[in-house]
PDB file of N, CA and C in Angstrom:
ATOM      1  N   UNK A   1     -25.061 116.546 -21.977  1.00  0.00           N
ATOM      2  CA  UNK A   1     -26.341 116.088 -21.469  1.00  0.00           C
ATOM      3  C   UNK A   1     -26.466 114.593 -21.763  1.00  0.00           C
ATOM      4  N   UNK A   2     -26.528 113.825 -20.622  1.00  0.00           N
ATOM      5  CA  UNK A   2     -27.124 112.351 -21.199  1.00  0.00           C
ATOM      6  C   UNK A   2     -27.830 112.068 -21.839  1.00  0.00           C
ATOM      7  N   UNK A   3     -28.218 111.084 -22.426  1.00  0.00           N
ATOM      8  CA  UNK A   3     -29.559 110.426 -22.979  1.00  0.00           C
ATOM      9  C   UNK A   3     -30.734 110.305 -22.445  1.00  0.00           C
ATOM     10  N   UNK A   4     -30.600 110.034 -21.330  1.00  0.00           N
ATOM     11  CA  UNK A   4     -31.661 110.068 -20.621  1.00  0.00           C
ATOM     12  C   UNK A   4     -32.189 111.441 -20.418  1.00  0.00           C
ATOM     13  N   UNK A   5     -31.350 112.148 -19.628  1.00  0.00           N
ATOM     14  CA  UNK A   5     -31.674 113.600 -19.764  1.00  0.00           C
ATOM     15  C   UNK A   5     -32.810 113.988 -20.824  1.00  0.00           C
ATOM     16  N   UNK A   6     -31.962 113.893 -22.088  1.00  0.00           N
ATOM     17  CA  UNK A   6     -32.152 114.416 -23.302  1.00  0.00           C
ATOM     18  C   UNK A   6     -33.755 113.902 -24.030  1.00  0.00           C
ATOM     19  N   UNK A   7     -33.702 112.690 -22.949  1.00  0.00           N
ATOM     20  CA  UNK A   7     -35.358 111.750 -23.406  1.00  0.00           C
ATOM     21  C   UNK A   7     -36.297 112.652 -22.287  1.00  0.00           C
ATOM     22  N   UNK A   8     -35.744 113.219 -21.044  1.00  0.00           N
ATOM     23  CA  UNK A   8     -36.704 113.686 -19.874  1.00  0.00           C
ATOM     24  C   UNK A   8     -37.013 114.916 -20.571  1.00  0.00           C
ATOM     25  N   UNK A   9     -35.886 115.624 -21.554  1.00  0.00           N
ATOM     26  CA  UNK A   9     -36.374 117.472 -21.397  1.00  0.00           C
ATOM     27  C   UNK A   9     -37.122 116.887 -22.954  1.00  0.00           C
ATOM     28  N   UNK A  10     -37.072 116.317 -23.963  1.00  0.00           N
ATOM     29  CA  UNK A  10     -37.749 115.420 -24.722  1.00  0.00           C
ATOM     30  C   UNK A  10     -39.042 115.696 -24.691  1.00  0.00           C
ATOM     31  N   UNK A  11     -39.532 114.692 -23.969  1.00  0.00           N
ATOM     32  CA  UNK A  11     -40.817 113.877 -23.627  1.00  0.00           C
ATOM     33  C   UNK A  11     -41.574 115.111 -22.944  1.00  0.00           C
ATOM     34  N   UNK A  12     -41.023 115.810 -21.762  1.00  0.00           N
ATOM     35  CA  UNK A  12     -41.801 116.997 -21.017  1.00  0.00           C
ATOM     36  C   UNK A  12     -42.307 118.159 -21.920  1.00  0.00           C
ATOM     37  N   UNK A  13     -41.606 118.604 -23.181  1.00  0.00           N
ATOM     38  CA  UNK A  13     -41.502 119.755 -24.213  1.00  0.00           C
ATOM     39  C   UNK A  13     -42.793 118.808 -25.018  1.00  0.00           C
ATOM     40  N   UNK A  14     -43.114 117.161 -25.465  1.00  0.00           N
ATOM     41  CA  UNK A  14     -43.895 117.181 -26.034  1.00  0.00           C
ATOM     42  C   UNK A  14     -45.298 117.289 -25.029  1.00  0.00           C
ATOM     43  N   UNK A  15     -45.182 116.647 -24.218  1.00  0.00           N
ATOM     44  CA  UNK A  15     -46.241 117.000 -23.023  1.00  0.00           C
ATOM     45  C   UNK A  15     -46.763 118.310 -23.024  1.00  0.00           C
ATOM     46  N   UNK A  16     -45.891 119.220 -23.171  1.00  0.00           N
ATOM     47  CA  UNK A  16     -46.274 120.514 -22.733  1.00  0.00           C
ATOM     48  C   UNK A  16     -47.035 121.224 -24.178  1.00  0.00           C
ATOM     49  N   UNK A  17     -46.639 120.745 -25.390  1.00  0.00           N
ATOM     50  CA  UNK A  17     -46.800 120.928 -26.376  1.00  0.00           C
ATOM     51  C   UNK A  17     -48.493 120.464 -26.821  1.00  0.00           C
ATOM     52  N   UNK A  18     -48.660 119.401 -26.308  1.00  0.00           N
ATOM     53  CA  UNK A  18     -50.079 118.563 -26.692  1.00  0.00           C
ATOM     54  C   UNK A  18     -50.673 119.458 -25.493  1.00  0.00           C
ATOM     55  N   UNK A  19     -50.504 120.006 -24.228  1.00  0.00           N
ATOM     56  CA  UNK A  19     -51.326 120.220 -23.006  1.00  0.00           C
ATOM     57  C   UNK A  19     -52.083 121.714 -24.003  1.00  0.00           C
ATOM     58  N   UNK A  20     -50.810 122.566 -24.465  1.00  0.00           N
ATOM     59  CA  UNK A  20     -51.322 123.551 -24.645  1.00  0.00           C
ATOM     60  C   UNK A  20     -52.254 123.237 -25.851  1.00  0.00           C
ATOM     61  N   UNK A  21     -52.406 122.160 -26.824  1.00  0.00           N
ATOM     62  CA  UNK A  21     -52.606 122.204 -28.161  1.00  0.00           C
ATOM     63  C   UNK A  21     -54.321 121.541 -27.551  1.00  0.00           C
ATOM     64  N   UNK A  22     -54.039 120.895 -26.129  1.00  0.00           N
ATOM     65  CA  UNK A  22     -55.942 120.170 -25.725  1.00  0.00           C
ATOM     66  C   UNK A  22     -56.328 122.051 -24.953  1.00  0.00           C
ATOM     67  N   UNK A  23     -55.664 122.718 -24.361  1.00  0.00           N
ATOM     68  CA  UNK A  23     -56.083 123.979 -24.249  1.00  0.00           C
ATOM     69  C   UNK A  23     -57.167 124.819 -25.499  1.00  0.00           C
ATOM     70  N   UNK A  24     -56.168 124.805 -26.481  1.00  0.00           N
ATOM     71  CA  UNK A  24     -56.976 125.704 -27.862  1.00  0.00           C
ATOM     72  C   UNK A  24     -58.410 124.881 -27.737  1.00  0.00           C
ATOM     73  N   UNK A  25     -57.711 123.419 -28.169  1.00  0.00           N
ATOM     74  CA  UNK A  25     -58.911 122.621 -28.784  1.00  0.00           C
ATOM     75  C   UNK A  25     -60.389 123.118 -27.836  1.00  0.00           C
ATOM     76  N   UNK A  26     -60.145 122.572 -25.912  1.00  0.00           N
ATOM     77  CA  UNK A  26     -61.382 123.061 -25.711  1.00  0.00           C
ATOM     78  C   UNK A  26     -61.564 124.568 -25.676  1.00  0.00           C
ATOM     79  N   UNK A  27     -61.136 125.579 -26.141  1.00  0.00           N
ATOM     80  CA  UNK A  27     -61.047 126.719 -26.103  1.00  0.00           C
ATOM     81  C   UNK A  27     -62.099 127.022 -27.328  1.00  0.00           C
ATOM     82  N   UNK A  28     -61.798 126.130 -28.424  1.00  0.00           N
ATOM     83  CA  UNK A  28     -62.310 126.030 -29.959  1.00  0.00           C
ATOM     84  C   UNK A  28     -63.683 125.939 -29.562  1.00  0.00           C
ATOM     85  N   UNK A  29     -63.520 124.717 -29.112  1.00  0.00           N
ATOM     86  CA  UNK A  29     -64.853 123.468 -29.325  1.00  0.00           C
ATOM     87  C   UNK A  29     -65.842 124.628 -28.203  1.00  0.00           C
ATOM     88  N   UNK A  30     -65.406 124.981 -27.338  1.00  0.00           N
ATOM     89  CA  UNK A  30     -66.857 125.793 -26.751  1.00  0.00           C
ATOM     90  C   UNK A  30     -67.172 126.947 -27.223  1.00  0.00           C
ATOM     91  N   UNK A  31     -66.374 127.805 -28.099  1.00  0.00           N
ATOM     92  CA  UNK A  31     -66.567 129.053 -28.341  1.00  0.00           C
ATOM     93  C   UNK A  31     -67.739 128.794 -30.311  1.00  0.00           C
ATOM     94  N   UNK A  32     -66.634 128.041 -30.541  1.00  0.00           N
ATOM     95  CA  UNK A  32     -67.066 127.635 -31.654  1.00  0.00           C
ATOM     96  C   UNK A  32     -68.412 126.561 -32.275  1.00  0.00           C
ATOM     97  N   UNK A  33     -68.272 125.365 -31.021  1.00  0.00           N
ATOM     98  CA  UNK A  33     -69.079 124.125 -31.785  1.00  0.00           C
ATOM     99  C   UNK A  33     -69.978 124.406 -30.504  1.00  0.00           C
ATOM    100  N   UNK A  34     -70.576 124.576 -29.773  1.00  0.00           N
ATOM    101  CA  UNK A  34     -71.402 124.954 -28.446  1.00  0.00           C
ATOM    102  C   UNK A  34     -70.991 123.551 -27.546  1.00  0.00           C
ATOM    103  N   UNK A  35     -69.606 123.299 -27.342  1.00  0.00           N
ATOM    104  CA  UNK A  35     -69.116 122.082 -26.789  1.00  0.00           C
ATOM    105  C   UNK A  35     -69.681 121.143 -27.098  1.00  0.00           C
ATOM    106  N   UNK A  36     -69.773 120.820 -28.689  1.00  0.00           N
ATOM    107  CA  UNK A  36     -70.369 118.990 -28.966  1.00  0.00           C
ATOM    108  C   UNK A  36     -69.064 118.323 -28.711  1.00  0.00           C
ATOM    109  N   UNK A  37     -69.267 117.142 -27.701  1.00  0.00           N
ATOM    110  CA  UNK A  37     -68.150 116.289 -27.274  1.00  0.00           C
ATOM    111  C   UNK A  37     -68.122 115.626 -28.175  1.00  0.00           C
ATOM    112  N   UNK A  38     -68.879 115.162 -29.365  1.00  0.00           N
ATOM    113  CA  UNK A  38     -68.909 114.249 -30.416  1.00  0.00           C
ATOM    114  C   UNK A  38     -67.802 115.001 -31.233  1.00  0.00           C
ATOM    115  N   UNK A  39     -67.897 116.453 -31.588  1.00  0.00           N
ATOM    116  CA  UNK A  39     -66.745 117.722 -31.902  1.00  0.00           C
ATOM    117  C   UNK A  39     -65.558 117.127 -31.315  1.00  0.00           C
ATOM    118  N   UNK A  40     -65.612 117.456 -30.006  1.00  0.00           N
ATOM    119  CA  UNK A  40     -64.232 117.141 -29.603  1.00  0.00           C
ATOM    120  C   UNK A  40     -63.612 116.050 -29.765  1.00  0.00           C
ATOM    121  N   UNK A  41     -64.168 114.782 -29.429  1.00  0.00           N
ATOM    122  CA  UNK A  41     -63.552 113.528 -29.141  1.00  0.00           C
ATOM    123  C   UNK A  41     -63.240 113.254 -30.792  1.00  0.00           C
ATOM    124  N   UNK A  42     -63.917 113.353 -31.969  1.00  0.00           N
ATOM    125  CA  UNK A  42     -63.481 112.788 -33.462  1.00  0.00           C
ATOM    126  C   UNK A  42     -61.925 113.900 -33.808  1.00  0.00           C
ATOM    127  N   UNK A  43     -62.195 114.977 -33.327  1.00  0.00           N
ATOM    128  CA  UNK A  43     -61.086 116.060 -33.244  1.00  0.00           C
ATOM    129  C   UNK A  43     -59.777 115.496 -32.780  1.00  0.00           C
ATOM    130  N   UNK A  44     -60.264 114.746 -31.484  1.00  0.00           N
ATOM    131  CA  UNK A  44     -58.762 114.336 -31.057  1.00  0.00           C
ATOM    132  C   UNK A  44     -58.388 113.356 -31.569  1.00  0.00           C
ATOM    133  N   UNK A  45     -59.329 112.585 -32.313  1.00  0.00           N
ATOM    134  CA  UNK A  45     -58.778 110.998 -32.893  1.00  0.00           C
ATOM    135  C   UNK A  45     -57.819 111.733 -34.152  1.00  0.00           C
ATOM    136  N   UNK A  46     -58.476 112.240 -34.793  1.00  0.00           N
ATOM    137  CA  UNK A  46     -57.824 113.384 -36.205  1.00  0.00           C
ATOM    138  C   UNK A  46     -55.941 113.719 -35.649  1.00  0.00           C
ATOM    139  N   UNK A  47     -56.173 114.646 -34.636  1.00  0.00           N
ATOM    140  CA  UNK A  47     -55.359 115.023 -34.132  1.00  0.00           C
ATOM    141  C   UNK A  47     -54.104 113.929 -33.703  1.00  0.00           C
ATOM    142  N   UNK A  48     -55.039 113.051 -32.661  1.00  0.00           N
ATOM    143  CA  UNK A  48     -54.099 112.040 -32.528  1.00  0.00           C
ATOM    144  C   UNK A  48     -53.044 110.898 -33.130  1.00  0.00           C
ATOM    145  N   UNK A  49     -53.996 110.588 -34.452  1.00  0.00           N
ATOM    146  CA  UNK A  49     -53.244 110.222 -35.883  1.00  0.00           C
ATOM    147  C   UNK A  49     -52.627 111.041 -36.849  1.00  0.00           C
ATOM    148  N   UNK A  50     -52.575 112.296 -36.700  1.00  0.00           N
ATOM    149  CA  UNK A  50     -51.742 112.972 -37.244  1.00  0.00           C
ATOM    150  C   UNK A  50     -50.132 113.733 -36.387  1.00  0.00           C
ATOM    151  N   UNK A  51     -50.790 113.858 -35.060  1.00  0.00           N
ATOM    152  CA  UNK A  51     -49.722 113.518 -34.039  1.00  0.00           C
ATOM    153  C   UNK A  51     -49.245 115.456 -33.862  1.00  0.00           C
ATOM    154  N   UNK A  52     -50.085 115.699 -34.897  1.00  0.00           N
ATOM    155  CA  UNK A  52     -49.685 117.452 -34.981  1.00  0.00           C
ATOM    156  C   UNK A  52     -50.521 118.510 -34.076  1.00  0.00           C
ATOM    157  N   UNK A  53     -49.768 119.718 -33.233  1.00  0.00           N
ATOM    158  CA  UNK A  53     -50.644 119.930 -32.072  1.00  0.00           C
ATOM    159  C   UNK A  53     -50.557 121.417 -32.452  1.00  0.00           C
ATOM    160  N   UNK A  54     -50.302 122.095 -33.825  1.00  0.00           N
ATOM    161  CA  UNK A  54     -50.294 123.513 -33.695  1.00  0.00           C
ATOM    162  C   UNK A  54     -52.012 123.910 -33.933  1.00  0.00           C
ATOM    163  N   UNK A  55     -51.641 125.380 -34.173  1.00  0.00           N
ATOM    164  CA  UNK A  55     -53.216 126.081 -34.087  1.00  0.00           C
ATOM    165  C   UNK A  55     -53.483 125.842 -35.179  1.00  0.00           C
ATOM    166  N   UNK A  56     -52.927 125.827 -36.133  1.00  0.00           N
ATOM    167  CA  UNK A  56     -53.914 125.315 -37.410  1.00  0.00           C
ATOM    168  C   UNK A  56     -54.287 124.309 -37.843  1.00  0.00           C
ATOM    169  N   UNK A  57     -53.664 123.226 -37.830  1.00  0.00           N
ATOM    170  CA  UNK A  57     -53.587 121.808 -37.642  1.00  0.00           C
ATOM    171  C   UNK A  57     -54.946 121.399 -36.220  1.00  0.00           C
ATOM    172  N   UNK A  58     -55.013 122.118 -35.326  1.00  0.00           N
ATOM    173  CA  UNK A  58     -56.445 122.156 -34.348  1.00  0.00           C
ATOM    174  C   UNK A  58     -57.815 122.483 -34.923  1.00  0.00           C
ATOM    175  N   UNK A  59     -57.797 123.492 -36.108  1.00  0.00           N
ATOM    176  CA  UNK A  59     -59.040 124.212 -36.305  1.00  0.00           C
ATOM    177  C   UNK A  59     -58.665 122.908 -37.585  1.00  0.00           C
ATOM    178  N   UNK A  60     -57.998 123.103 -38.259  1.00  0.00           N
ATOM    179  CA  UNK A  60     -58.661 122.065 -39.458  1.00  0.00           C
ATOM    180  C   UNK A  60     -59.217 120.699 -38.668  1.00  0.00           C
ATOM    181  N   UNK A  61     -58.716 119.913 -37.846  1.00  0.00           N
ATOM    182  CA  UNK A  61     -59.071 118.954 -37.050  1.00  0.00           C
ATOM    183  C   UNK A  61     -60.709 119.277 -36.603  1.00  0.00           C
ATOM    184  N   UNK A  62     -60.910 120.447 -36.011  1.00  0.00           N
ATOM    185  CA  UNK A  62     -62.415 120.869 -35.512  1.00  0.00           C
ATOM    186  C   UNK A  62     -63.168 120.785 -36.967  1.00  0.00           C
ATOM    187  N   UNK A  63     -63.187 121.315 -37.721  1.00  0.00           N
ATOM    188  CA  UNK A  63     -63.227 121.274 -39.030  1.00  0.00           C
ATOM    189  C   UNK A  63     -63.985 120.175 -39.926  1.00  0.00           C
ATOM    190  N   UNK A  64     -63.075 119.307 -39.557  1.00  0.00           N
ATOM    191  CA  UNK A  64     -62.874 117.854 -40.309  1.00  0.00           C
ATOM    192  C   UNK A  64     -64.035 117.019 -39.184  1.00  0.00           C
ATOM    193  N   UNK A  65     -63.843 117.313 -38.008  1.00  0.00           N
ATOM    194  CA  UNK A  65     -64.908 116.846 -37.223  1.00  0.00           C
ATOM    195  C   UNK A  65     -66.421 117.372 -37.579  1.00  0.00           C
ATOM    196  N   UNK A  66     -66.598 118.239 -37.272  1.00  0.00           N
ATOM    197  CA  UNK A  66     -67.841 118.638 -37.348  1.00  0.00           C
ATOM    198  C   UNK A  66     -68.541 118.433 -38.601  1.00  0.00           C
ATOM    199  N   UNK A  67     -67.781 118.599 -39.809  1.00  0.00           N
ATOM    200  CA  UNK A  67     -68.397 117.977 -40.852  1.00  0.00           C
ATOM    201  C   UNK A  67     -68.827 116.368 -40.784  1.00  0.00           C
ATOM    202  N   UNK A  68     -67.744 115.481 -40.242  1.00  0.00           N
ATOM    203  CA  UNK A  68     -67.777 114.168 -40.366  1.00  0.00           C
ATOM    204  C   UNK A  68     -69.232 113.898 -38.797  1.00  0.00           C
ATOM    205  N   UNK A  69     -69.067 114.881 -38.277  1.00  0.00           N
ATOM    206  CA  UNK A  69     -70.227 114.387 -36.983  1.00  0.00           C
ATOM    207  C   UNK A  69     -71.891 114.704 -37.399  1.00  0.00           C
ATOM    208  N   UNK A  70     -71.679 116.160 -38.160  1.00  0.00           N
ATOM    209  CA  UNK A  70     -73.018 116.738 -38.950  1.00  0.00           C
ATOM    210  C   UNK A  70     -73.386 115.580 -40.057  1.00  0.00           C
ATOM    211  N   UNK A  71     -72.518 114.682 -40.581  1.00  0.00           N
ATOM    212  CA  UNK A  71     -72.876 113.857 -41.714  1.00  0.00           C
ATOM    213  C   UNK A  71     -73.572 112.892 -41.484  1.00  0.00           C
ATOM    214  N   UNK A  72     -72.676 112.309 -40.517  1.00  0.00           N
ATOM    215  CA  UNK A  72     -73.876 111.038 -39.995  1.00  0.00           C
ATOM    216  C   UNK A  72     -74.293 111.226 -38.863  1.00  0.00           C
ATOM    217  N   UNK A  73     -74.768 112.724 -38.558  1.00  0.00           N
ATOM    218  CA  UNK A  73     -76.479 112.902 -37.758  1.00  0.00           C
ATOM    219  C   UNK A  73     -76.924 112.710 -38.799  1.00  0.00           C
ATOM    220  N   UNK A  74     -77.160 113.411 -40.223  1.00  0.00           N
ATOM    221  CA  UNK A  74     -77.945 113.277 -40.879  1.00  0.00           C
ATOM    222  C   UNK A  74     -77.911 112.435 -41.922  1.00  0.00           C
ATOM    223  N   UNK A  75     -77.031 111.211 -41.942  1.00  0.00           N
ATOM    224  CA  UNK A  75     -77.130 110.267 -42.258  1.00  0.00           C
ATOM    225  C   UNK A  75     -78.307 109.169 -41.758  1.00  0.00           C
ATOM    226  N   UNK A  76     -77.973 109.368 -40.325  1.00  0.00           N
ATOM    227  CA  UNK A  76     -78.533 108.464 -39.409  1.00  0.00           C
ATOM    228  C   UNK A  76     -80.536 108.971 -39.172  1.00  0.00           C
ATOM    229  N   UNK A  77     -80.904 110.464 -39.702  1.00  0.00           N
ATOM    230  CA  UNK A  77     -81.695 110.500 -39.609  1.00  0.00           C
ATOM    231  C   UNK A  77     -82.975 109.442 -40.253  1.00  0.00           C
ATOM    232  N   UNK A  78     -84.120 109.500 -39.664  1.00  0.00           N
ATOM    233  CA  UNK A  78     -85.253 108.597 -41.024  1.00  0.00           C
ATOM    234  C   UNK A  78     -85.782 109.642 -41.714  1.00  0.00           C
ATOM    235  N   UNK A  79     -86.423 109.034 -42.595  1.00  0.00           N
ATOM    236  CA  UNK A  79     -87.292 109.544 -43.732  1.00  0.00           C
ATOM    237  C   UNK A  79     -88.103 110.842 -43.384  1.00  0.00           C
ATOM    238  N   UNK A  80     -89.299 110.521 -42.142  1.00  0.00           N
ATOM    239  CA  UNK A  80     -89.995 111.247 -41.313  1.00  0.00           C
ATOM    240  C   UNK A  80     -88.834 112.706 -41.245  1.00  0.00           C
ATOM    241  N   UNK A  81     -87.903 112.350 -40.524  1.00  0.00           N
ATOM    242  CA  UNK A  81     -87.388 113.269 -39.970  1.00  0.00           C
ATOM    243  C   UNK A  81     -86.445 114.268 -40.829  1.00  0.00           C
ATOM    244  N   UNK A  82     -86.078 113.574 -41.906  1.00  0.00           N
ATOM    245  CA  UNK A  82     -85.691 114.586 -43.139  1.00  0.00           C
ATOM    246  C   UNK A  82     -86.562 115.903 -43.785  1.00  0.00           C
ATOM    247  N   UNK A  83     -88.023 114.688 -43.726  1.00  0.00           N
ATOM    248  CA  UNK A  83     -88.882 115.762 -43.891  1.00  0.00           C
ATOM    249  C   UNK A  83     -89.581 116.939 -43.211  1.00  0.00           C
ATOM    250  N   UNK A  84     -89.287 116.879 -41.482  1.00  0.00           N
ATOM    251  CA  UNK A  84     -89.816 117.621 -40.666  1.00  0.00           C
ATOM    252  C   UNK A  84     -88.285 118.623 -41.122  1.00  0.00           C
ATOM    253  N   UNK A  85     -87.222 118.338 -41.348  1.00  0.00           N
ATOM    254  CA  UNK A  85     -86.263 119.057 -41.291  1.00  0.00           C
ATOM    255  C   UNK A  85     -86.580 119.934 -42.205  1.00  0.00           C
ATOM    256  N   UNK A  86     -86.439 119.422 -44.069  1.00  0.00           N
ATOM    257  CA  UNK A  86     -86.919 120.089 -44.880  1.00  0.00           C
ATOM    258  C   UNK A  86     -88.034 121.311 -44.543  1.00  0.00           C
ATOM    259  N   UNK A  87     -88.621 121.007 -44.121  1.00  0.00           N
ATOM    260  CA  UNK A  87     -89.758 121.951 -43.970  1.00  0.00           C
ATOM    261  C   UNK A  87     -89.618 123.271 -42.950  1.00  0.00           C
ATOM    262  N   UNK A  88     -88.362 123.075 -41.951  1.00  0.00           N
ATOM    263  CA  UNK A  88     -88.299 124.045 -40.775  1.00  0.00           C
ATOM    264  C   UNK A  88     -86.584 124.962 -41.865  1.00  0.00           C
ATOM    265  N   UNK A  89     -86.406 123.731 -42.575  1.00  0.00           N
ATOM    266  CA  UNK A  89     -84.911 125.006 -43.669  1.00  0.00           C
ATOM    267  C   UNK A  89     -86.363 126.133 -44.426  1.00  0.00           C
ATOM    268  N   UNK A  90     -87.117 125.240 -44.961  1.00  0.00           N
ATOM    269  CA  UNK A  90     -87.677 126.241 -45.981  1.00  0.00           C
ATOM    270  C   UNK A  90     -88.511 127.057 -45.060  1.00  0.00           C
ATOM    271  N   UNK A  91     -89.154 126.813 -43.288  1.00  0.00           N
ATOM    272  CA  UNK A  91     -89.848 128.107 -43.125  1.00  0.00           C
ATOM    273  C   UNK A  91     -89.760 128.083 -41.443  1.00  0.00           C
ATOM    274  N   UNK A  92     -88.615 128.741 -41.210  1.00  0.00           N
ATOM    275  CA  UNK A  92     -87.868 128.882 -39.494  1.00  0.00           C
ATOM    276  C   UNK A  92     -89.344 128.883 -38.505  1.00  0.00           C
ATOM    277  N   UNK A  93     -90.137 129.392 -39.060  1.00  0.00           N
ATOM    278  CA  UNK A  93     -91.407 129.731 -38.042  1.00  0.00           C
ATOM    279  C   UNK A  93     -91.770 127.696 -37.419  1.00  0.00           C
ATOM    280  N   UNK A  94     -91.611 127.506 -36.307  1.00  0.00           N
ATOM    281  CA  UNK A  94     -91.785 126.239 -36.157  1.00  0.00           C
ATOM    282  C   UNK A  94     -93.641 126.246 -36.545  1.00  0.00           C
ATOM    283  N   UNK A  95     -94.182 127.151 -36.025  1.00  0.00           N
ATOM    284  CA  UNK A  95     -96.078 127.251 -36.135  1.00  0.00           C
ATOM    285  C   UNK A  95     -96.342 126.670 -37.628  1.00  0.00           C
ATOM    286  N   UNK A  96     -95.248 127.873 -38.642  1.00  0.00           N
ATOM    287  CA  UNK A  96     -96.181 127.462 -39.959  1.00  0.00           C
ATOM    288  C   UNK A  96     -95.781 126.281 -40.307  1.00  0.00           C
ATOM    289  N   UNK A  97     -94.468 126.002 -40.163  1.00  0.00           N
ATOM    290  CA  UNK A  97     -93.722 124.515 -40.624  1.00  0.00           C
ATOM    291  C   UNK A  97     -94.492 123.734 -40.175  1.00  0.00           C
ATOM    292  N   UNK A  98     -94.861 123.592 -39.026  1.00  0.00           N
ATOM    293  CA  UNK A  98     -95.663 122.400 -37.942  1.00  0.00           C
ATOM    294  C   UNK A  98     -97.046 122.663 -38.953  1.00  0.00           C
ATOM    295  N   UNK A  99     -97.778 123.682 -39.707  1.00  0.00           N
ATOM    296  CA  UNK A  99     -99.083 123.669 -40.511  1.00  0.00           C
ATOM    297  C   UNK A  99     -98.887 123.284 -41.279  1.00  0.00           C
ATOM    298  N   UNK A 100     -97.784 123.294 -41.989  1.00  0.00           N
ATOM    299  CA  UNK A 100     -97.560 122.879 -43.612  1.00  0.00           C
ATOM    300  C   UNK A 100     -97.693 121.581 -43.301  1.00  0.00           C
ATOM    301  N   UNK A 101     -96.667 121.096 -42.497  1.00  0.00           N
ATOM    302  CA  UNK A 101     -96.195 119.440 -42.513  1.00  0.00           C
ATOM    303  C   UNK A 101     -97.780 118.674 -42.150  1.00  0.00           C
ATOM    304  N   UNK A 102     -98.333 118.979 -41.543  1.00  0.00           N
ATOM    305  CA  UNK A 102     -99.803 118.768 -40.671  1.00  0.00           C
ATOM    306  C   UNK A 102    -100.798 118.611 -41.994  1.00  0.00           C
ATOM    307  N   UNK A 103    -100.625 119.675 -42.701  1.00  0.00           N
ATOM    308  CA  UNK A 103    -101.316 120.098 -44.124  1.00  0.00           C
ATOM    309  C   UNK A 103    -101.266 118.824 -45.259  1.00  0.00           C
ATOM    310  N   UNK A 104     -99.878 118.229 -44.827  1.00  0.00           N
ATOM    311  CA  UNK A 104     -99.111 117.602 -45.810  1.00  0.00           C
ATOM    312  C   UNK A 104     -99.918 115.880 -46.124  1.00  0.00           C
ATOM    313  N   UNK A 105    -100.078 115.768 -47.120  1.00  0.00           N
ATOM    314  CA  UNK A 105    -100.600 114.094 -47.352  1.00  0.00           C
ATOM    315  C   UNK A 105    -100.137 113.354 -47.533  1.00  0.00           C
ATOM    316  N   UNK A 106     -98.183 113.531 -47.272  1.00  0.00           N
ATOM    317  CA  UNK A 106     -97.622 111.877 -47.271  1.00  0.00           C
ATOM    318  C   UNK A 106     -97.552 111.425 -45.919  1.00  0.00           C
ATOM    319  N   UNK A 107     -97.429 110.264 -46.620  1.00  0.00           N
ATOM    320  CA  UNK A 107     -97.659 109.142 -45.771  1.00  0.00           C
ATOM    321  C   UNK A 107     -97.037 109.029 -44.582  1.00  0.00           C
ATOM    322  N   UNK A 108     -95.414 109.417 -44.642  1.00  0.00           N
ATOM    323  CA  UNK A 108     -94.485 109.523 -43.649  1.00  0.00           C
ATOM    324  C   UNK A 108     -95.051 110.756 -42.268  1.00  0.00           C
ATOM    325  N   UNK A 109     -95.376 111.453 -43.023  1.00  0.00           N
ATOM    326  CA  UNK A 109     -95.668 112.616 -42.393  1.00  0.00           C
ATOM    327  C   UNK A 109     -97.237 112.366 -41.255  1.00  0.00           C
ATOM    328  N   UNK A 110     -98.281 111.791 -41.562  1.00  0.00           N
ATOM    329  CA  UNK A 110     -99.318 111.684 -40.771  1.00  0.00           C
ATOM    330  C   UNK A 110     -99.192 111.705 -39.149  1.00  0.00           C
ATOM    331  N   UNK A 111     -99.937 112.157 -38.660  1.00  0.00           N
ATOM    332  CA  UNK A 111     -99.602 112.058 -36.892  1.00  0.00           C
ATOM    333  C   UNK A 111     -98.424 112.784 -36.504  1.00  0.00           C
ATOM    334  N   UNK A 112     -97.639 113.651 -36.909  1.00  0.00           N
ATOM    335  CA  UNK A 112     -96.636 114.309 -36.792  1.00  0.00           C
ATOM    336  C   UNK A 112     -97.172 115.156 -35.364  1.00  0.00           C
ATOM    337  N   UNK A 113     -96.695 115.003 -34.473  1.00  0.00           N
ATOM    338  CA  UNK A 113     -96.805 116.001 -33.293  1.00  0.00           C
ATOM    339  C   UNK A 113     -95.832 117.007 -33.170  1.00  0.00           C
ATOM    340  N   UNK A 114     -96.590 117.823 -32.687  1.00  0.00           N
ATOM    341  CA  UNK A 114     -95.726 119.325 -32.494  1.00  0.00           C
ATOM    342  C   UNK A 114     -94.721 119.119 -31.823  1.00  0.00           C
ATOM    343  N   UNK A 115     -94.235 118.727 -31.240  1.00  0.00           N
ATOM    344  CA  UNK A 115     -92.913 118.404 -30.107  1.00  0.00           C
ATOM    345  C   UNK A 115     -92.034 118.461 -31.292  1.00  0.00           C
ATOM    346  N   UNK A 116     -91.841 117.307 -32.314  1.00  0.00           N
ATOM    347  CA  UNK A 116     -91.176 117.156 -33.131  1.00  0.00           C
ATOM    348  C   UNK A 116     -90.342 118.141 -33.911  1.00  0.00           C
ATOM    349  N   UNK A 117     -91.392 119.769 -33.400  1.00  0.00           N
ATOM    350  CA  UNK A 117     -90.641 120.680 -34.378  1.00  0.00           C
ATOM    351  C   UNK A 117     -89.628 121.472 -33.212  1.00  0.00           C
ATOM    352  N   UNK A 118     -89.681 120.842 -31.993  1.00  0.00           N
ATOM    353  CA  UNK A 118     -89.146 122.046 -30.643  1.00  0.00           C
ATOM    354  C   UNK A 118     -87.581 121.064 -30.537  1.00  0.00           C
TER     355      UNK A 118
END
């Protein structure tokens, strides 16, 4: 087999290798993350610098994303909005959360509209 050859059946085997390995991934990312493209796209940077396309090496990649994408949403959140959060972990009912927070006398919190909790 030439070299060249040997670079064509090469190059096509890794092609085919990454096609099936972006298969799983969106296979992952919708079953799993409800298709956050922010999921996918940090996934493939992961992926892409590590250059590795099996199934496990995919889910740790999803993995490693979603933590790093969940971090700085809530990095990026404000003050206000930590606290509307706080309040809907400690009581799922958006009604009573939206009373408590309403109830509430800091400062951040005043004028809080109901939208905020939907």
């Amino acid at each position: 087999m030439a070299l060249k050859d040997r670079y064509t059946f090469f190059d096509s085997k890794v092609k085919q290798r990454v096609r099936e390995g972006m298969s799983l991934l969106s296979a992952l990312l919708v079953r799993d993350y409800r298709s956050d493209a922010r999921i996918g796209i940090k996934a493939l940077q992961i992926l892409g610098r590590s250059n590795k396309w099996d199934e496990d090496s995919i889910k740790a990649a999803l993995k490693q994303a979603y933590v790093e994408v969940e971090g700085e949403t809530l990095k990026n959140l404000g003050d206000r909005d930590l606290l509307i959060l706080a309040a809907l972990v400690k009581n799922q009912d958006t009604n009573r959360a939206y009373s408590e927070v309403s109830a509430s006398s800091h400062l951040l919190l005043r004028g809080v509209s109901k939208s905020a909790f939907f």
